[in-house]
Protein backbone atom coordinates (compact mmCIF):
# COMPACT_ATOMS: atom_id res chain seq x y z
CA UNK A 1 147.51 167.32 67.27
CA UNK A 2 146.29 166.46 64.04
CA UNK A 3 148.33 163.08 63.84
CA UNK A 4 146.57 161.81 67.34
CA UNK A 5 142.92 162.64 65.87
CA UNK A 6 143.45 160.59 62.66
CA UNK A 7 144.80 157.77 65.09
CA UNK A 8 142.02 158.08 67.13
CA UNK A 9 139.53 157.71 64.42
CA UNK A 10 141.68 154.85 62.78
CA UNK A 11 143.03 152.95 65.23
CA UNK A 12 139.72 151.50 67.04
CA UNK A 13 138.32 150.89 62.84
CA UNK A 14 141.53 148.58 62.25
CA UNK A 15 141.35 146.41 65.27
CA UNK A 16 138.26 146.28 67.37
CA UNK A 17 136.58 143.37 65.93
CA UNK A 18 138.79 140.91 65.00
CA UNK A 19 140.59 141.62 68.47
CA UNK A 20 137.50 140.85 70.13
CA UNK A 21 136.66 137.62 68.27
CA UNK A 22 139.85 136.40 69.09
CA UNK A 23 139.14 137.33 72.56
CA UNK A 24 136.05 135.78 72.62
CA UNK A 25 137.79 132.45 71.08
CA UNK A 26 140.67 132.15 74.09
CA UNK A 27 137.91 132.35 76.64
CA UNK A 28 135.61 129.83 75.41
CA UNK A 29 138.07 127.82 74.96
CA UNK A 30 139.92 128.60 78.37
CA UNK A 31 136.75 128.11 79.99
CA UNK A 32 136.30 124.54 78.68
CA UNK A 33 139.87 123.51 80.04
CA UNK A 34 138.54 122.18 83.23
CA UNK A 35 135.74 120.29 81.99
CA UNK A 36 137.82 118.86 79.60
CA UNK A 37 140.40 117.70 82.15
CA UNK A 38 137.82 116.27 84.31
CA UNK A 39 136.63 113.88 81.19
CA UNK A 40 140.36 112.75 80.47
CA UNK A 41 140.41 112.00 84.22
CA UNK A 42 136.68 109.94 83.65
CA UNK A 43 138.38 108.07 80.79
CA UNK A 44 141.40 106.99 83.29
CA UNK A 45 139.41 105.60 85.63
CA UNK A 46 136.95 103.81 83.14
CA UNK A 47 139.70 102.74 81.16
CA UNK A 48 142.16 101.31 84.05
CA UNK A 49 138.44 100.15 85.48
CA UNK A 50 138.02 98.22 82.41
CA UNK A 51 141.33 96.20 82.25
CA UNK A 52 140.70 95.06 85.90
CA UNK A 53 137.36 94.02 85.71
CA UNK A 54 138.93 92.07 82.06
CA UNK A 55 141.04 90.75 83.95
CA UNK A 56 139.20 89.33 87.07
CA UNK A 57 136.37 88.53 84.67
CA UNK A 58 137.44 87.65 81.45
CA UNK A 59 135.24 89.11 79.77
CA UNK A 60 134.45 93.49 79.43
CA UNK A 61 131.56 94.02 81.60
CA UNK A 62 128.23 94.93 79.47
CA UNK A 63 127.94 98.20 80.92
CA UNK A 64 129.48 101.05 82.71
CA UNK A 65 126.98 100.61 85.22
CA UNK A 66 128.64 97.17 86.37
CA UNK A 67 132.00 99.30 87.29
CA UNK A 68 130.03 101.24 90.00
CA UNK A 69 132.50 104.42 89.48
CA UNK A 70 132.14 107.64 90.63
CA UNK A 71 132.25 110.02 87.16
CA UNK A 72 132.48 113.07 87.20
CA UNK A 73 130.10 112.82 83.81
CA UNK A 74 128.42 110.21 84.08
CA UNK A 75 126.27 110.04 80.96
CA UNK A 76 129.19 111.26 78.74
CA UNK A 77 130.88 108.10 77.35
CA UNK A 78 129.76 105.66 74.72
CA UNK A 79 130.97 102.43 75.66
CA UNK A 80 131.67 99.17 73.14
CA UNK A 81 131.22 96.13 74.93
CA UNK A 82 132.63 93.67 72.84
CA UNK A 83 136.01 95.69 72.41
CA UNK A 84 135.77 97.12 75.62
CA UNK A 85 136.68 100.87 73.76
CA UNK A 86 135.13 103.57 75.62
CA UNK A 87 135.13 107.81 74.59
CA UNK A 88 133.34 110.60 75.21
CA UNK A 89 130.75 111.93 73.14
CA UNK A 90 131.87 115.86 73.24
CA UNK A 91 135.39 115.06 73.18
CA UNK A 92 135.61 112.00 71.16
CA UNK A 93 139.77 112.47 69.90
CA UNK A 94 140.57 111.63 73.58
């Protein structure tokens, strides 16, 4: 009986918080898998959008706007006309 007191009192001391922050970590970041999926799907579109109009054109179109695609974030990509390089601002390694 004594053994399972002193584990009582111990065992929530060693592992409550750092357990939790983890916790806390894998959600957040679980939670941002979706939106993060649907901006590598935006940059798939823009990208293969880009090519075609580069190739119809000859030239990169001097906006997004000119594309007329349907994003699912619209205002989320910065977008280099001359090189025709487009990211997004909250995921910019993609």
């Amino acid at each position: 009986m004594r053994y399972f007191l002193i584990f009582l009192v111990l065992f929530p001391a060693c592992s409550s918080q750092p357990a939790r922050e983890a916790g806390k970590a894998y959600t957040r970041k679980v939670l941002k898998l979706p939106e993060r999926v649907k901006v590598i799907d935006d940059l798939r579109i823009i990208r293969n959008s880009l090519e075609l109009y580069r190739a119809e054109h000859g030239r990169y179109p001097s906006s997004l706007d000119e594309l007329n695609l349907r994003l699912n974030y619209p205002g989320e990509y910065e977008y280099d006309k001359n090189t025709g390089k487009v990211k997004s601002k909250h995921y910019p390694s993609l």
